[in-house]
Protein backbone atom coordinates (compact mmCIF):
# COMPACT_ATOMS: atom_id res chain seq x y z
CA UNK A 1 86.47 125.10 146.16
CA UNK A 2 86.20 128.38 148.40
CA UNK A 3 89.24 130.69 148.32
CA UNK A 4 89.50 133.33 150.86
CA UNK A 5 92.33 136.12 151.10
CA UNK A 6 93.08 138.43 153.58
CA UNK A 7 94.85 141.09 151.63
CA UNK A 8 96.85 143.13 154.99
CA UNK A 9 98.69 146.43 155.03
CA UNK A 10 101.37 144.44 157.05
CA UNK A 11 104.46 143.04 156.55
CA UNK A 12 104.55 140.11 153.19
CA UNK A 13 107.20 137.92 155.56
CA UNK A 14 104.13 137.23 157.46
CA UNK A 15 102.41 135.70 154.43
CA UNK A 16 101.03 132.68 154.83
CA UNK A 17 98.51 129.62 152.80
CA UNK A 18 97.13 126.81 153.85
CA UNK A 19 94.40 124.36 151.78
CA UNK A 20 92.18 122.70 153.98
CA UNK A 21 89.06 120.45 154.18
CA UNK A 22 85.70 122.38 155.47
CA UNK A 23 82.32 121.16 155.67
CA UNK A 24 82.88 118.53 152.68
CA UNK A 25 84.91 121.73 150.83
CA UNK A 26 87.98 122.16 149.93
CA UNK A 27 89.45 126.24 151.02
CA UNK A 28 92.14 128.04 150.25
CA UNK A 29 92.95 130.32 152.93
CA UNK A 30 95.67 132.76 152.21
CA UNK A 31 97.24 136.29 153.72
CA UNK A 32 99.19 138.44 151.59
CA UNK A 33 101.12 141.47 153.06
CA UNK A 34 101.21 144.58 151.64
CA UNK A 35 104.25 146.00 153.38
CA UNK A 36 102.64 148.88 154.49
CA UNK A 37 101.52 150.33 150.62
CA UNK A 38 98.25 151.55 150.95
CA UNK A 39 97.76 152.15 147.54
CA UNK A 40 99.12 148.42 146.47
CA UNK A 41 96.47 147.50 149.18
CA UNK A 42 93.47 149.21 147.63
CA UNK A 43 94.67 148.37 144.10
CA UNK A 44 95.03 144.50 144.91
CA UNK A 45 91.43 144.20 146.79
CA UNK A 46 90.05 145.82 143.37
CA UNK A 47 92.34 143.01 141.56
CA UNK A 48 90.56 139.99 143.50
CA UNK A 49 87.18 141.37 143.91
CA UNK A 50 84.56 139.22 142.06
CA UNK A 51 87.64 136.37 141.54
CA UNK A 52 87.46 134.92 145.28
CA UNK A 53 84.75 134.14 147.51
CA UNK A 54 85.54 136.66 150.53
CA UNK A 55 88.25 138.87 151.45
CA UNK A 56 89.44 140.16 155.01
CA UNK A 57 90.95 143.25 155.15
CA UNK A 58 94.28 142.53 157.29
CA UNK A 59 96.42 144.83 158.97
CA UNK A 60 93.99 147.63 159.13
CA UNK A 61 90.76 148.34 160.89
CA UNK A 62 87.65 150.60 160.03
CA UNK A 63 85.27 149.88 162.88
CA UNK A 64 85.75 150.39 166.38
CA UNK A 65 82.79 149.59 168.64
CA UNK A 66 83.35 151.40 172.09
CA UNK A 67 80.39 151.05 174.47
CA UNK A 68 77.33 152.09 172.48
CA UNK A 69 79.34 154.49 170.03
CA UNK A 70 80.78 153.11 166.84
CA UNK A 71 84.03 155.23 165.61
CA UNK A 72 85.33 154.98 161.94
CA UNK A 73 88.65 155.31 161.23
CA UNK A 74 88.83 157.37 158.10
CA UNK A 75 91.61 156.38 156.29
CA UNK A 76 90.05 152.77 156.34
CA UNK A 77 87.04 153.37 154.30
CA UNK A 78 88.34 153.64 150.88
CA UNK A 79 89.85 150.32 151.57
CA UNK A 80 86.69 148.60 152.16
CA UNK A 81 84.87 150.19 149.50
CA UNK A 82 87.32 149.11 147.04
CA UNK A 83 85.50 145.36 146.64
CA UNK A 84 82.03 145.70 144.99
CA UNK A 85 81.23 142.10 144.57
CA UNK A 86 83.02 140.11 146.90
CA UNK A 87 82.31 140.75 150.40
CA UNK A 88 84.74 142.18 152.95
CA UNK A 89 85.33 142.25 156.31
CA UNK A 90 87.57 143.92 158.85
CA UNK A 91 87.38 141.15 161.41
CA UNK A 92 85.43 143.88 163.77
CA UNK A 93 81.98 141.83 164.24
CA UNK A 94 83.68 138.75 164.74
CA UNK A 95 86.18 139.83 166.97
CA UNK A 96 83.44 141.47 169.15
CA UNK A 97 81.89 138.23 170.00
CA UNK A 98 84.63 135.79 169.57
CA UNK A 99 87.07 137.00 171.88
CA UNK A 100 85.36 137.89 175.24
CA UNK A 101 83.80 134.62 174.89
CA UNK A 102 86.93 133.02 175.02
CA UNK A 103 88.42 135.03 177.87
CA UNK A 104 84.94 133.93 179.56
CA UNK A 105 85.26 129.81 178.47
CA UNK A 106 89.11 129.84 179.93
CA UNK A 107 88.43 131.22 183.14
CA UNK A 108 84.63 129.28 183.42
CA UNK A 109 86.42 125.47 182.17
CA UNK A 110 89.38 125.98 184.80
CA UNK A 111 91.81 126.41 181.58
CA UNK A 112 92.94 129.49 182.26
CA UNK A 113 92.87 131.19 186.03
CA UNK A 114 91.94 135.14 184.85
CA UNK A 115 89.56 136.03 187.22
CA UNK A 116 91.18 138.79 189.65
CA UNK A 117 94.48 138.93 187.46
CA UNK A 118 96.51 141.54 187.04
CA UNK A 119 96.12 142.49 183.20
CA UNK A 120 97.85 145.02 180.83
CA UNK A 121 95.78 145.11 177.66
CA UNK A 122 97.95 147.09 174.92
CA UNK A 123 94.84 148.92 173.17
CA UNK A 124 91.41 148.69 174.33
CA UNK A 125 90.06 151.20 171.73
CA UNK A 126 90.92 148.17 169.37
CA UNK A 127 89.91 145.29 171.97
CA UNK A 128 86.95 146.69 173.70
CA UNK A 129 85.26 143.35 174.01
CA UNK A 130 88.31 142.09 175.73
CA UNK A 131 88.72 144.94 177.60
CA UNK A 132 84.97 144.38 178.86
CA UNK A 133 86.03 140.57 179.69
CA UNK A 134 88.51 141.53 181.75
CA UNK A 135 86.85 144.42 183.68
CA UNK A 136 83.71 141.82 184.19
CA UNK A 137 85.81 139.62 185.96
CA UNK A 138 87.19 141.51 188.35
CA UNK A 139 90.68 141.51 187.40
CA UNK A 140 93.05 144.72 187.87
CA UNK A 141 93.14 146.23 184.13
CA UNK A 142 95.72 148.73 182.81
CA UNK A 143 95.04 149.98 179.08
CA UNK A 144 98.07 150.98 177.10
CA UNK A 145 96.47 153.01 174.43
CA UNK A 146 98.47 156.16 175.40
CA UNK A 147 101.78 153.94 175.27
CA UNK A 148 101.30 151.79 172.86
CA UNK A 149 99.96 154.29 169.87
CA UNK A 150 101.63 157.05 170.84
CA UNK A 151 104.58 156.33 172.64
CA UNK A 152 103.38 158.76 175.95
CA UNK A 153 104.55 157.02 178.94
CA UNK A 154 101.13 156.68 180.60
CA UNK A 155 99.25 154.23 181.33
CA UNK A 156 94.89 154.11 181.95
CA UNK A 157 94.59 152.38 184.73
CA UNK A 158 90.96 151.44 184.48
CA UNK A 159 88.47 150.34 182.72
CA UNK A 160 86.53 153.45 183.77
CA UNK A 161 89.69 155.34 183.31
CA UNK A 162 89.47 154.22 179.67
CA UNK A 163 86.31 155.56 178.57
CA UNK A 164 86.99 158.71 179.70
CA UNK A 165 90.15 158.78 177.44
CA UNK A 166 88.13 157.72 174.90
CA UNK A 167 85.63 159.68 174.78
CA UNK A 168 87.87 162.64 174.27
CA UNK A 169 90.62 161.13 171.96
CA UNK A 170 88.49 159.16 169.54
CA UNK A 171 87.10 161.28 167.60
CA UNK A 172 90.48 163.32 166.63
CA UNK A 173 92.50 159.54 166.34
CA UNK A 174 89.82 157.90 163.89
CA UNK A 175 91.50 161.10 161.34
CA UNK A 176 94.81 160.02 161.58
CA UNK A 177 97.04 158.53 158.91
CA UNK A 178 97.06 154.64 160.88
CA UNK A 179 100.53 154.70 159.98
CA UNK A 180 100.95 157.33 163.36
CA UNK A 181 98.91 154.45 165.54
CA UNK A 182 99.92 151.25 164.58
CA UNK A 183 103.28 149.20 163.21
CA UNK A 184 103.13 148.47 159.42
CA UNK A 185 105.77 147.18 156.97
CA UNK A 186 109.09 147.11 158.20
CA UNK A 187 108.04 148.12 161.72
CA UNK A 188 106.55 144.65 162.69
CA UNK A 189 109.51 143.11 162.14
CA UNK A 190 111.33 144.09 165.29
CA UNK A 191 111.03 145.02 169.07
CA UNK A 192 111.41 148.86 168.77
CA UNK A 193 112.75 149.60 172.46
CA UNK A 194 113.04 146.80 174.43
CA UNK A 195 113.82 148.38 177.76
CA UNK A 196 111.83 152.09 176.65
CA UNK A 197 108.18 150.31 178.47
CA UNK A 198 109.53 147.08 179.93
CA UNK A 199 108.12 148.53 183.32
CA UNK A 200 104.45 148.70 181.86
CA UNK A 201 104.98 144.62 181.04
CA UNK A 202 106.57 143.67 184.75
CA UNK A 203 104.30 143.08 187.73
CA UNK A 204 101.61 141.61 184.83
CA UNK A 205 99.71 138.37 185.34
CA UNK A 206 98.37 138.54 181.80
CA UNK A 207 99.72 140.36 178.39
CA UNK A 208 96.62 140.65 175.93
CA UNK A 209 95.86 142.66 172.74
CA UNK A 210 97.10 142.57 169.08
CA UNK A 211 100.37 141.05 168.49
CA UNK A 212 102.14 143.57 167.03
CA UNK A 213 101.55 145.92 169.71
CA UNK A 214 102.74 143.15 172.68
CA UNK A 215 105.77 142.86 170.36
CA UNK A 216 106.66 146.45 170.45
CA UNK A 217 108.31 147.32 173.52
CA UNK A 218 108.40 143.76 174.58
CA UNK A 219 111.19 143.15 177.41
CA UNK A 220 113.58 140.10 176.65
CA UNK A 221 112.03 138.30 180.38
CA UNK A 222 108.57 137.69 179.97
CA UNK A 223 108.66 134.49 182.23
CA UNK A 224 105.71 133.57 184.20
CA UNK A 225 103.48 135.89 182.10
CA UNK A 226 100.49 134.91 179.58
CA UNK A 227 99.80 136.41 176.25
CA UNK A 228 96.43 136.48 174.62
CA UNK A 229 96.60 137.09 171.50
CA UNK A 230 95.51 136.00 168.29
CA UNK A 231 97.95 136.77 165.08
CA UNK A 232 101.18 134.89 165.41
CA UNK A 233 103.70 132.86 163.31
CA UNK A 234 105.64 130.54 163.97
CA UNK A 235 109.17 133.06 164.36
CA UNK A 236 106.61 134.83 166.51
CA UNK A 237 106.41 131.50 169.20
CA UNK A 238 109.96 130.82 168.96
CA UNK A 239 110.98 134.08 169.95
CA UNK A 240 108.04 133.85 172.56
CA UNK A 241 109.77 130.49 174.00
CA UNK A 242 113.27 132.44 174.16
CA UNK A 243 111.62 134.56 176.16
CA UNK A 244 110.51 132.13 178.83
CA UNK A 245 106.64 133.07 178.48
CA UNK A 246 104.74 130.82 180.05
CA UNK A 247 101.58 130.64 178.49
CA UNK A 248 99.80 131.30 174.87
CA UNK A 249 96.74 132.10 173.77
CA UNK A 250 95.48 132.76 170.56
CA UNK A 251 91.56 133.43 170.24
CA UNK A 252 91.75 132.45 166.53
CA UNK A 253 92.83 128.61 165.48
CA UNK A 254 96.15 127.45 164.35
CA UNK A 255 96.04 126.26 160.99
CA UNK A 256 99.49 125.25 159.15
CA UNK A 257 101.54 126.53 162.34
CA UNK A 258 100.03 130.23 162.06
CA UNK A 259 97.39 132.04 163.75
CA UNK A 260 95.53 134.03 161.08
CA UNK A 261 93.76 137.50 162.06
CA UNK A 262 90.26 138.03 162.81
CA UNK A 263 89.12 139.25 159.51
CA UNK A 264 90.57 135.93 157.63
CA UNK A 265 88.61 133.71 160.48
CA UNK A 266 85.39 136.76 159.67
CA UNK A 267 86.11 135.91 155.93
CA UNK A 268 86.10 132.19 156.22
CA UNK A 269 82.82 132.13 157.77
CA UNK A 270 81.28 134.38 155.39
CA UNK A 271 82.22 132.69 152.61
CA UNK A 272 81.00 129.39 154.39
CA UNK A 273 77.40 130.69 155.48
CA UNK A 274 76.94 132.84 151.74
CA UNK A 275 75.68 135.82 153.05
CA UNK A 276 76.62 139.36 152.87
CA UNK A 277 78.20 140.22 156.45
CA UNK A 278 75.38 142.58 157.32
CA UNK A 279 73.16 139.61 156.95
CA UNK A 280 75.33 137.39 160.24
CA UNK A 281 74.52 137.27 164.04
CA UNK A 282 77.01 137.15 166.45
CA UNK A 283 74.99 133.76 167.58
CA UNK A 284 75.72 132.55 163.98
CA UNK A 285 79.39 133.51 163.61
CA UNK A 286 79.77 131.20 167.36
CA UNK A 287 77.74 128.64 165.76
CA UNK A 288 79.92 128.24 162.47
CA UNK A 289 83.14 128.96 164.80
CA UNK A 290 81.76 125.65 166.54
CA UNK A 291 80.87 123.69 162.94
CA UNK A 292 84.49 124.54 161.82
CA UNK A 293 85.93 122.95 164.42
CA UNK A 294 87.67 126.28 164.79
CA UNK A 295 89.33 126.39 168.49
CA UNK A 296 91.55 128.91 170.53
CA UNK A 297 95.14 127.93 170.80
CA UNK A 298 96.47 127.69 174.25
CA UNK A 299 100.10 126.34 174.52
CA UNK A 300 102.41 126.52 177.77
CA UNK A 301 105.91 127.48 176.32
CA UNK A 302 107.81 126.87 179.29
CA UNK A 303 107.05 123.57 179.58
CA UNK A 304 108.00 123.37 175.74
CA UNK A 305 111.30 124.99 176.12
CA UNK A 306 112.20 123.18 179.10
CA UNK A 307 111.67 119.78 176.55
């Protein structure tokens, strides 16, 4: 048996385990929130390092690969050294690959029109490889890293546009407390201002980016919109449905009814090819995405709450 624990600075209602069948092997796949303690975070990944086969670190990221520049986010990397047997991951390499390959697949396989679409992407500086999807394909991107982080009514309106920003901003961001960029705890557990950004969200073909930053400001109409996505719950779809959005996408699997992070999916494959991360290919964490039988979600909610 493999047991693999993404231990998240997030909220514990978002906990979730499932046991599963993989490659002839029993896993245990479980999140556990933290409720935004950073200490109770670096104290439990000490408490299950050499007692589980791989842990993700949820809730939270270290790396951010923008063009050919890597930024670190500095409050991150005590986290990450706090496992010295077990190996961790932040979900960065995998999410990298995985997810402009899926924008590509839905728009190549006639799943998904996205080509040309109008697209608001929440944070690029956290989806770059999305971001670069998007841009490739011609559609109209707006980046919300100004809104979305730190609440300044602006929106980058290109891709371009965005790397500029970037260039400047990064280095002074990655030394913030993440508590100033992102929702933890108590703060994912609620719509903050519905109507404060609703404009940024209307006049959108396509919603994509973390969660918990599309949940932020989002307006109670989303109707004829798409998310991609890939952390959600089941409250999460419900409230989606009541919403009227049309379609969802999650670039990570459902398993149990949720839609675990990137660095549990990262994890899960680590622990199934045994080798340290800095060991794994891109081309091998496709190829064991592909073994696992691991699949993007994509449900149309509409048609589900018209049922």
């Amino acid at each position: 048996m493999k047991h693999i624990v993404s231990v998240s600075l997030g909220s514990s209602t978002r906990d979730h385990r499932v046991e599963m069948d993989l490659l002839g092997e029993k896993y245990v796949i479980e999140r556990i929130g933290m409720d935004g303690d950073l200490r109770k975070l670096k104290a439990t990944i000490s408490q299950l390092d050499g007692k589980v086969d791989a842990l993700g670190l949820g809730g939270i990221t270290m790396l951010f690969p923008v063009g050919p520049k890597t930024y670190f986010l500095q409050s991150a990397k005590p986290l990450m050294r706090a496992a010295q047997q077990t190996p961790i991951v932040d979900g960065t390499e995998l999410k990298m690959v995985l997810e402009k390959k899926v924008i590509f697949d839905l728009d190549r396989q006639g799943i998904l029109p996205i080509r040309g679409k109008k697209v608001l992407l929440t944070v690029a500086f956290d989806r770059y490889s999305m971001a670069q999807a998007f841009a490739e394909l011609g559609c109209e991107l707006s980046c919300g890293d100004l809104v979305f982080s730190f609440g300044l009514p602006i929106l980058i309106p290109s891709f371009k546009a965005f790397h500029r920003v970037a260039k400047t901003l990064a280095p002074l961001v990655c030394l913030l407390p993440f508590s100033m960029l992102y929702p933890t705890g108590e703060k994912e557990e609620y719509v903050e201002d519905p109507q404060k950004y609703a404009r940024y969200y209307q006049g959108q073909d396509i919603i994509a980016g973390d969660y918990l930053y599309i949940q932020r400001f989002m307006p109670d109409d989303l109707r004829g919109k798409v998310i991609i996505t890939n952390t959600v719950t089941a409250q999460n779809i419900k409230d989606l449905k009541a919403r009227g959005l049309k379609t969802l996408v999650t670039t990570t699997p459902n398993l149990g009814g949720r839609s675990f992070g990137n660095n549990l999916i990262q994890a899960v494959i680590v622990a199934a090819l045994g080798k340290r991360p800095h060991e794994i290919t891109g081309e091998e964490y496709l190829a064991m995405l592909q073994e696992l039988g691991f699949e993007p979600r994509v449900e149309n909610l509409s048609s589900a709450t018209e049922a």
